[in-house]
Each structure stands twice: as C-alpha cells, then as structure tokens.
C-alpha atoms as a PDB file:
ATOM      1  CA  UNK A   1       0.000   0.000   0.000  1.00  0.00           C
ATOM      2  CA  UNK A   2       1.290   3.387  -0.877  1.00  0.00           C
ATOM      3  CA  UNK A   3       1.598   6.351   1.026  1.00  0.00           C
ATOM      4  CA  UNK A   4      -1.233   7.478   0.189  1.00  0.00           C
ATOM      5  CA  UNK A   5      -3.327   4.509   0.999  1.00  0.00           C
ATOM      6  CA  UNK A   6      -3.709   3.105  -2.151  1.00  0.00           C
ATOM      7  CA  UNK A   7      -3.428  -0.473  -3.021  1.00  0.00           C
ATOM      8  CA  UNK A   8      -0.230  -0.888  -6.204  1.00  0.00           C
ATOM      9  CA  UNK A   9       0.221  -4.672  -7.980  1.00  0.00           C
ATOM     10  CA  UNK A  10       3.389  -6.269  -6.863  1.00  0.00           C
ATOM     11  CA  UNK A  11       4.501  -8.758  -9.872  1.00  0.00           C
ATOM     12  CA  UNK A  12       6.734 -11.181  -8.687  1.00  0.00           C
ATOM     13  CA  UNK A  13       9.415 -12.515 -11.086  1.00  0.00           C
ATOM     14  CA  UNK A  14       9.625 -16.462 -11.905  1.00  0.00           C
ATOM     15  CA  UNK A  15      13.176 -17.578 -10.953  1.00  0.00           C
ATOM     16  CA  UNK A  16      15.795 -18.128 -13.880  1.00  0.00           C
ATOM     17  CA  UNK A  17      15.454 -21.255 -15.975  1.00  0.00           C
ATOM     18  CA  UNK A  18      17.719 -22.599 -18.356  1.00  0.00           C
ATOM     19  CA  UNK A  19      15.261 -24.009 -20.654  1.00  0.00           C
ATOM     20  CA  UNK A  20      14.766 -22.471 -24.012  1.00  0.00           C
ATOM     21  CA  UNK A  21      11.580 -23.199 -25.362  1.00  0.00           C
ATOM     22  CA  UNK A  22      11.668 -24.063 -28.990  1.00  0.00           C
ATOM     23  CA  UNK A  23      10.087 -21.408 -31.314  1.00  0.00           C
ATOM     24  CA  UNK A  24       5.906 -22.192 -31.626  1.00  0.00           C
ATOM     25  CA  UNK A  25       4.661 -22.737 -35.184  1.00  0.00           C
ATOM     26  CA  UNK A  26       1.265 -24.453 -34.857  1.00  0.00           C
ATOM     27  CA  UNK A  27      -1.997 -22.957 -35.218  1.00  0.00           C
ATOM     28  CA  UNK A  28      -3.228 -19.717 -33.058  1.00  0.00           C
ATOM     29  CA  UNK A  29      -4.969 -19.347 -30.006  1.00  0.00           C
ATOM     30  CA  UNK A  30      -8.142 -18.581 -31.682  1.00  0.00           C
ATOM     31  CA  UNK A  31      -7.172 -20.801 -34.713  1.00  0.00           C
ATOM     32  CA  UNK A  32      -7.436 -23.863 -31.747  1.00  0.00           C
ATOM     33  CA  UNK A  33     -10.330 -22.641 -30.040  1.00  0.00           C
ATOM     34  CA  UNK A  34     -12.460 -22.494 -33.222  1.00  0.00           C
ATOM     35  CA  UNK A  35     -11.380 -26.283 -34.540  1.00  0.00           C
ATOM     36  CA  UNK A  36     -12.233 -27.141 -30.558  1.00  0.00           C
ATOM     37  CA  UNK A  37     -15.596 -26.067 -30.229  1.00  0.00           C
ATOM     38  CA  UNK A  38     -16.104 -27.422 -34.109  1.00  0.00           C
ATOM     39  CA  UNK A  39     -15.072 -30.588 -33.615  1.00  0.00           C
ATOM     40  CA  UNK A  40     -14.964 -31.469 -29.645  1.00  0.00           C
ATOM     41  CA  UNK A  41     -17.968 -32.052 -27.409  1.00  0.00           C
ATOM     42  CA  UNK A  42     -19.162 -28.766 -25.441  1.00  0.00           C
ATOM     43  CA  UNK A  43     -18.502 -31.195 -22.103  1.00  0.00           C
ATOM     44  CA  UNK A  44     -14.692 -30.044 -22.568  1.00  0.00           C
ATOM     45  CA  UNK A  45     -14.933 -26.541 -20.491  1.00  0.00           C
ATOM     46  CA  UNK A  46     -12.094 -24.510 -20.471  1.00  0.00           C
ATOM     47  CA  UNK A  47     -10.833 -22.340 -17.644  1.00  0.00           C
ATOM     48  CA  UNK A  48     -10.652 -18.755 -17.917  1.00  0.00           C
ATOM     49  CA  UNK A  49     -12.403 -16.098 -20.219  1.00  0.00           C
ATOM     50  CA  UNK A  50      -9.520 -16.351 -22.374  1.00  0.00           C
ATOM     51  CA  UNK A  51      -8.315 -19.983 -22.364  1.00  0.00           C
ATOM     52  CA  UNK A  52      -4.594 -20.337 -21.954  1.00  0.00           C
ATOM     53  CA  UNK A  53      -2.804 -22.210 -24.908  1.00  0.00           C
ATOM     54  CA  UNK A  54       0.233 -24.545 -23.844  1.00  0.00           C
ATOM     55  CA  UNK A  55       2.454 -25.458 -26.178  1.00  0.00           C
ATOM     56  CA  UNK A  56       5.403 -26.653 -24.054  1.00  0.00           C
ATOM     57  CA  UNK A  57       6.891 -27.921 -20.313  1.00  0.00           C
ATOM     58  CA  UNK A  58       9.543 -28.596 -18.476  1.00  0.00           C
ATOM     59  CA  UNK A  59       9.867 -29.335 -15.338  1.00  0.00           C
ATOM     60  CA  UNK A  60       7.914 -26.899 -13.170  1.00  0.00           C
ATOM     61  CA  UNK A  61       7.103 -24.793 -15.832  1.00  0.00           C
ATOM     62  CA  UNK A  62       4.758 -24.251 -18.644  1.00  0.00           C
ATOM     63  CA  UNK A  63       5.374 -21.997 -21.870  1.00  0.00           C
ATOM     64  CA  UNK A  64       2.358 -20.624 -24.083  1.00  0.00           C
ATOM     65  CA  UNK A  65       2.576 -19.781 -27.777  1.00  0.00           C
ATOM     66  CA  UNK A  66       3.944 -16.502 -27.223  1.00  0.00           C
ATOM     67  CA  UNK A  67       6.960 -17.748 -25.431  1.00  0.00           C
ATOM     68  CA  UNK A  68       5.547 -16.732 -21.834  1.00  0.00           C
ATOM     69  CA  UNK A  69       6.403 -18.446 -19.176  1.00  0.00           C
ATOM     70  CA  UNK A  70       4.211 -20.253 -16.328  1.00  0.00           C
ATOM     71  CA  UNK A  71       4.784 -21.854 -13.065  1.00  0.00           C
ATOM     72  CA  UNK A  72       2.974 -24.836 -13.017  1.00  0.00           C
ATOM     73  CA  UNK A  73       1.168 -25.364 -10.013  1.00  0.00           C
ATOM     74  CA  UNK A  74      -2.257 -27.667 -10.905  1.00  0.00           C
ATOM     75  CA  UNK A  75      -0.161 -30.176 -13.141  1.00  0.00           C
ATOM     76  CA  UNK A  76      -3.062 -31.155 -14.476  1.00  0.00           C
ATOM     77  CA  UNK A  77      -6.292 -33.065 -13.689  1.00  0.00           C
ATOM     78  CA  UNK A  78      -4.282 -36.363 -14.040  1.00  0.00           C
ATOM     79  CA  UNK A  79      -0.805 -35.868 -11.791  1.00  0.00           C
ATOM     80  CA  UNK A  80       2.348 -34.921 -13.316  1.00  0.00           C
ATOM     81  CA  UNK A  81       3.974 -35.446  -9.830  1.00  0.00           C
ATOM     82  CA  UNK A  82       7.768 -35.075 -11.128  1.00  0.00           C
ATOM     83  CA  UNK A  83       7.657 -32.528 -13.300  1.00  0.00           C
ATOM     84  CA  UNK A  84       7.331 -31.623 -17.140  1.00  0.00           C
ATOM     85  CA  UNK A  85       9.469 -33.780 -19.004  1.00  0.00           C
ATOM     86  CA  UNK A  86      11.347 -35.121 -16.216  1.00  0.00           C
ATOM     87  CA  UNK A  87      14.697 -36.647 -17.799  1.00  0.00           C
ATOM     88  CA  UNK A  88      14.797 -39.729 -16.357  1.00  0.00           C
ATOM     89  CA  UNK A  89      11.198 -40.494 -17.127  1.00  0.00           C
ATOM     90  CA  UNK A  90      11.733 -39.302 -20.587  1.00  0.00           C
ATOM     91  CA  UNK A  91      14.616 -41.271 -20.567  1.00  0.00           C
ATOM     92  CA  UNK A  92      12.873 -44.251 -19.358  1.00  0.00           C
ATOM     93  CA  UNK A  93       9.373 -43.951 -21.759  1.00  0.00           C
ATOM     94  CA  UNK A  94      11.627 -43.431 -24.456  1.00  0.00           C
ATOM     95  CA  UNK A  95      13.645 -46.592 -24.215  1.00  0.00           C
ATOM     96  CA  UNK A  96       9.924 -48.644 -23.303  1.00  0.00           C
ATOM     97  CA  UNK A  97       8.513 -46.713 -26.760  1.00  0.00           C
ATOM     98  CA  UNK A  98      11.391 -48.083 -28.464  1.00  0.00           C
ATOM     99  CA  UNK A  99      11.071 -51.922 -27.750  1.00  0.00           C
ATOM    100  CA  UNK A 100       7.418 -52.406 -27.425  1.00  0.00           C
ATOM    101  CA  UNK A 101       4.769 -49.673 -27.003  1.00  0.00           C
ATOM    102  CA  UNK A 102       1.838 -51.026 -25.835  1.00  0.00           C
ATOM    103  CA  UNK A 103       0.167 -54.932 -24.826  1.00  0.00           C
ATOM    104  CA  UNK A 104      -2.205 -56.186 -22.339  1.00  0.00           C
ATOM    105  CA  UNK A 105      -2.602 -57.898 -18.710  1.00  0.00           C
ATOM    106  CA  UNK A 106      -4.190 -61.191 -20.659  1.00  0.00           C
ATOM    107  CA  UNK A 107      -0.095 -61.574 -21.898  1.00  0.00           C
ATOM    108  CA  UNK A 108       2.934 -61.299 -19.436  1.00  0.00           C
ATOM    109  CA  UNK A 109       5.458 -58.751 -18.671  1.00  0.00           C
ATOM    110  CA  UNK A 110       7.716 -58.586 -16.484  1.00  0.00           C
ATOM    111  CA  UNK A 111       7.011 -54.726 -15.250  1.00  0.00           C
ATOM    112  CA  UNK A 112       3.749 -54.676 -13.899  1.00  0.00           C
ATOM    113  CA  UNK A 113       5.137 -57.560 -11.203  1.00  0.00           C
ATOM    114  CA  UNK A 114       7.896 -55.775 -10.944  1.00  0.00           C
ATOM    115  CA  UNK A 115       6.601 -52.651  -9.935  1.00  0.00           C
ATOM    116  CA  UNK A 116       3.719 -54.225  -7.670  1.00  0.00           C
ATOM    117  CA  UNK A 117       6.585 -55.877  -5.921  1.00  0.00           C
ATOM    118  CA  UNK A 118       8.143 -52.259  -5.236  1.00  0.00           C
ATOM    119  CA  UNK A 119       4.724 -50.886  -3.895  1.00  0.00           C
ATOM    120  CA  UNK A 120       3.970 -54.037  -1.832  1.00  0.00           C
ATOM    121  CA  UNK A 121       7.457 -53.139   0.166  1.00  0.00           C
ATOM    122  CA  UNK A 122       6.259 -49.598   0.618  1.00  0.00           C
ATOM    123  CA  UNK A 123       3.467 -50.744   2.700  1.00  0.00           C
ATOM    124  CA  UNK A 124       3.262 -51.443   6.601  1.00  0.00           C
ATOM    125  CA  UNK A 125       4.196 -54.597   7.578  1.00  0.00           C
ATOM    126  CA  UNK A 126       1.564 -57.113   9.035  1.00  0.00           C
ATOM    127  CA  UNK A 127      -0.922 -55.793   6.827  1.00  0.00           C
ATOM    128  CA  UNK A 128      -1.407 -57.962   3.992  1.00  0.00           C
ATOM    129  CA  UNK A 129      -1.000 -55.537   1.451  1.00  0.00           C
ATOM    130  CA  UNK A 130       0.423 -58.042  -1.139  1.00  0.00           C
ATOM    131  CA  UNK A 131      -1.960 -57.401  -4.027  1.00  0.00           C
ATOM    132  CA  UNK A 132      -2.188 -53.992  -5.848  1.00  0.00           C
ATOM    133  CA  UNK A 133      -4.873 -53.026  -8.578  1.00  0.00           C
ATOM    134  CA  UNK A 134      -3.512 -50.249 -10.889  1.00  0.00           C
ATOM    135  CA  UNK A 135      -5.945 -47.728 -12.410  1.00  0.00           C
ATOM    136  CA  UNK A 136      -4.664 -44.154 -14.646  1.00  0.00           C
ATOM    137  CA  UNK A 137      -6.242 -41.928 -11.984  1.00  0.00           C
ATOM    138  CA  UNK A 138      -6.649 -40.777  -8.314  1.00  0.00           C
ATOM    139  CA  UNK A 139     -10.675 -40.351  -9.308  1.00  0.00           C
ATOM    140  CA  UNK A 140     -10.534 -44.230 -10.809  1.00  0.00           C
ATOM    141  CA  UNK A 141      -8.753 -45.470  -7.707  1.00  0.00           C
ATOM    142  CA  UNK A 142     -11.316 -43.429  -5.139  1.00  0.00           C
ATOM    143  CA  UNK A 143     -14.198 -45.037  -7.530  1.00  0.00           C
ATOM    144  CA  UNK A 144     -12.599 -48.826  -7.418  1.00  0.00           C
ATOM    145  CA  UNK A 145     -11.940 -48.244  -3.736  1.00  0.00           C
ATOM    146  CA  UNK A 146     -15.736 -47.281  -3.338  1.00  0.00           C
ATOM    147  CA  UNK A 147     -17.201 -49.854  -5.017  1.00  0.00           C
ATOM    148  CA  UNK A 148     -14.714 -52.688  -3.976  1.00  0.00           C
ATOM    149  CA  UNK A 149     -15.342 -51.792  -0.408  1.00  0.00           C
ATOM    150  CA  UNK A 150     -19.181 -51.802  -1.432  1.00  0.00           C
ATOM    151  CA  UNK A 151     -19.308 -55.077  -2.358  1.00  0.00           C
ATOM    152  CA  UNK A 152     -17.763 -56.544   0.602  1.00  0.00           C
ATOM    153  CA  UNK A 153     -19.381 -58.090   3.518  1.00  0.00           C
ATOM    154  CA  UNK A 154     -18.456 -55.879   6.268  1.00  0.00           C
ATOM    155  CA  UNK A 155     -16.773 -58.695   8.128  1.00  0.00           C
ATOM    156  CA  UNK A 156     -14.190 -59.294   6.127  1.00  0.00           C
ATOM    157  CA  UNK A 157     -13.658 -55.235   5.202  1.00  0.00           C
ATOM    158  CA  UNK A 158     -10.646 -53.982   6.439  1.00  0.00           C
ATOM    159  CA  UNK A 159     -10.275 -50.976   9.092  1.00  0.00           C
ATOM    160  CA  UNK A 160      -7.071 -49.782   7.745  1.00  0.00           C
ATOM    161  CA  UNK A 161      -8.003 -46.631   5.157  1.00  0.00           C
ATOM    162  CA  UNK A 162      -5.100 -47.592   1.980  1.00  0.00           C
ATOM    163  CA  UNK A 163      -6.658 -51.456   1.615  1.00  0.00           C
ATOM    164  CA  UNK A 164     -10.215 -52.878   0.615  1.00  0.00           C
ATOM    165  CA  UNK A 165     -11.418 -56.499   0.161  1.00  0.00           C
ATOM    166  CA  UNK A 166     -12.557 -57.655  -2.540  1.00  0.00           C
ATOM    167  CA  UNK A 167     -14.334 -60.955  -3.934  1.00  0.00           C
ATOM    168  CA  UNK A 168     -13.339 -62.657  -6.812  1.00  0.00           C
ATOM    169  CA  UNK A 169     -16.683 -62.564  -8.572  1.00  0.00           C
ATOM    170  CA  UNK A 170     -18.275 -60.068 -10.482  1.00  0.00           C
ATOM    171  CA  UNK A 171     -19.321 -56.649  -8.769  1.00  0.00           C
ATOM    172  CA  UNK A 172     -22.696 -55.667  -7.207  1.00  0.00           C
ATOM    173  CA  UNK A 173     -23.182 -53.245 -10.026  1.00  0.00           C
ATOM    174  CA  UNK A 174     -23.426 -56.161 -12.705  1.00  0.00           C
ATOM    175  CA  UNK A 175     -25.449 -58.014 -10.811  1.00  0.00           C
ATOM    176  CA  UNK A 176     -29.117 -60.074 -11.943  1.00  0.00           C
ATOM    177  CA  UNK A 177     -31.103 -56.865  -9.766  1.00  0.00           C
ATOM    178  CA  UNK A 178     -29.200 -54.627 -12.402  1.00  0.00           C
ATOM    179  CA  UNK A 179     -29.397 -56.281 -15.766  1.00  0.00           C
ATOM    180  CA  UNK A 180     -32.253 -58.433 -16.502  1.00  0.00           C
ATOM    181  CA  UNK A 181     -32.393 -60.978 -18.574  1.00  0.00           C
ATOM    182  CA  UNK A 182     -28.998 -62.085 -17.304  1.00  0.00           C
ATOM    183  CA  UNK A 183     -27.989 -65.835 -17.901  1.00  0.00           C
ATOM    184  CA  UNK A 184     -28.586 -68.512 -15.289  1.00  0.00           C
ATOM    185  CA  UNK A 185     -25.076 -69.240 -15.029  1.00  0.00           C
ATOM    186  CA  UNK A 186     -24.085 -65.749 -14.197  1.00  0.00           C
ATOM    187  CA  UNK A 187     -26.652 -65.584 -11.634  1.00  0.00           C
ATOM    188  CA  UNK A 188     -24.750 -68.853  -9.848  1.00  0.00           C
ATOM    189  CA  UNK A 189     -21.521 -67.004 -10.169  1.00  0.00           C
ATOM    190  CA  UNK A 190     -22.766 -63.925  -8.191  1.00  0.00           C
ATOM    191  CA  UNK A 191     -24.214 -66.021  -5.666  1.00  0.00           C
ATOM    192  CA  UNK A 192     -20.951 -67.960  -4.886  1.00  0.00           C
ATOM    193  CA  UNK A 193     -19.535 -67.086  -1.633  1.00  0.00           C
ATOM    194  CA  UNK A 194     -16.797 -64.566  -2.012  1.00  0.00           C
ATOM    195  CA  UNK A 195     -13.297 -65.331  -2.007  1.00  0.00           C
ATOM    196  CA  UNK A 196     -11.532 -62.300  -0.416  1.00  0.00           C
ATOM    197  CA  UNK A 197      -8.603 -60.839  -1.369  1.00  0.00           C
ATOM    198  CA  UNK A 198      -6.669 -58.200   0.011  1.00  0.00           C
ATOM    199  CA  UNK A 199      -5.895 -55.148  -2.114  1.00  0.00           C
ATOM    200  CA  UNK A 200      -3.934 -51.699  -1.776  1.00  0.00           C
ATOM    201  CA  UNK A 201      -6.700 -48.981  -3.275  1.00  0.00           C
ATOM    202  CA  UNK A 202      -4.651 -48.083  -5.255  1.00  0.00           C
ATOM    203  CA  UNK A 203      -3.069 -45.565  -2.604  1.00  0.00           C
ATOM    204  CA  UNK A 204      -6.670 -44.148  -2.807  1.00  0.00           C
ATOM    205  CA  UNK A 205      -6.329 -40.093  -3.710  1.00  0.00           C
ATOM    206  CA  UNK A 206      -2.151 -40.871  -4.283  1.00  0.00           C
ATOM    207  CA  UNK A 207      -0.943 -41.825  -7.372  1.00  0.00           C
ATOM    208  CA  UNK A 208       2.349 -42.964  -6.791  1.00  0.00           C
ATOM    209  CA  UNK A 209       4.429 -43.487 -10.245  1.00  0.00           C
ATOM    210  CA  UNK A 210       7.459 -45.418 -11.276  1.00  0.00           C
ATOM    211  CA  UNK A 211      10.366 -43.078 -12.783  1.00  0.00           C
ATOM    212  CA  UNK A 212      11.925 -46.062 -12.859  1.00  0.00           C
END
C-alpha cells in the first residue's frame, strides 16, 4: 500500500530457468479454439475467459505460444507429480517406446510384477497388502476403492483406510437386480460365496508413479 493509501500490484518474477523453449509454429490461439468447439464435445470446459494455450513444459514450468512463461502449479487433472518432461522419465518412456509400445494384462510382462513388488514393500508390515490393482487416476482409484469396499461383507472389510477387500466374482453393479435378462449361469456365479482378497486402493487419492 502506498503512502497514500492506495493499493499498487506487486509482480513477482519467476526464478531463472535454463530451458529455451523451442520457437511455436502451430496454429493460433483462436485458430485452436475455433477447430475445438467445431469438432470437440461442449462437455470439454475450459478455464478462464480467455483460455490459456500450452504449447510446451519442463519441469515446473509451462510456456504458451507466445513464449511466456508459467509456473505450473495444478499439473493437471491427471498428476504430473515429477515434473514436465522429467529426464529420467523421458529417458525411461523413451527406451519402453522403443522396444514395445503397448500390450495387455491377458499376456505377461515382467514390469507390472515388478513394480507391484516395489509398492507391496512400501506398505506397513503385518498388513497384507500383497496385491495392488492399478488404475490411470486418483478419481478411478477413489471409484474402485468405493465400489470394492461396497461389495464386501463388512466382516471381512478392512479398518485400515489404503486397503479394501474384494471378492473374486463379479461386482454388485453387474449383478441379476441390475441387468435383466442375465444368464442362469451368471446368476450362480454372483451367488458364490466370495473369495476375499486383500488389495492396496490403489493408494486411494495418491498416485504414486514409477520413474523407474
């Protein structure tokens, strides 16, 4: 506040980075807006009146098409917990890219085991906490949590908040009440007693990723 009594902006300067952002030559602001509310469903909302366009990170920070540079402190709905372009997880998604891109949990790989190993030591001991379910989110892991829990019997739930029980048989919400007409034979499998099995929620609102 000045002398006399009137409020003044402060701008506070970001602290000196290294990075060079590369020179932007996509389309324009407006140029992305327009092909976004042609061609994308109205449910994608933007924040602020004028929607910021980012065009490049690293690290901490965020560069828009101008060449201005932001700190980055949301990281986006889905967590970018080490950073923009972290080296050694570039480093390491780089080398995975390179050998094989993408497959699924009906074939092995030696990672996923791997890497629930790792998590399973991270947990308190004497807990059981052995088996871990991996979803892309902190909202799918909350959800899986939910509905795991849900479709427990409450003797066999667990008090500690980071685990759930589940059964292995399909889920309340697929159930005969649900979807009529379901077969006979699905209708035997839900009533089978459940076979519990101890899992981590996935971490429940954390979501906890390898950089290596």
């Amino acid at each position: 506040m000045s002398a006399d009594g009137t409020c003044s902006e402060t701008k506070i300067s970001l602290p000196v980075c290294n990075h060079q952002p590369a020179p932007y030559t996509g389309p324009s602001r407006d140029e992305v807006l327009a092909l976004r509310k042609e061609y994308l469903t109205p449910g994608l909302l933007t924040f602020y009146k004028e929607p910021l366009l980012v065009v490049e990170g690293n690290m901490q920070y965020l560069w828009d098409e101008t060449g201005k540079r932001y700190l980055d402190a949301f990281a986006g709905i889905v967590t970018v917990s080490v950073g923009h372009c972290h080296p050694k997880v570039a480093e390491k998604v780089t080398a995975q890219l390179n050998k094989l891109q993408h497959t699924t949990t009906i074939y092995l790989h030696p990672t996923i085991g791997e890497y629930g190993k790792k998590m399973a030591e991270h947990m308190p001991a004497g807990m059981g906490l052995s088996s871990n379910y991996f979803t892309n989110s902190g909202s799918e892991a909350n959800e899986i949590a939910i509905l795991m829990s849900a479709n427990t019997p409450a003797t066999r739930t667990s008090s500690a908040c980071a685990t759930v029980t589940t059964a292995a048989r399909k889920p309340r919400w697929h159930s005969p009440r649900t979807e009529r007409g379901s077969s006979k034979r699905h209708r035997r499998s839900a009533s089978r007693t459940p076979r519990p099995v101890t899992a981590t929620a996935v971490l429940m609102a954390s979501n906890i990723q390898a950089a290596t």
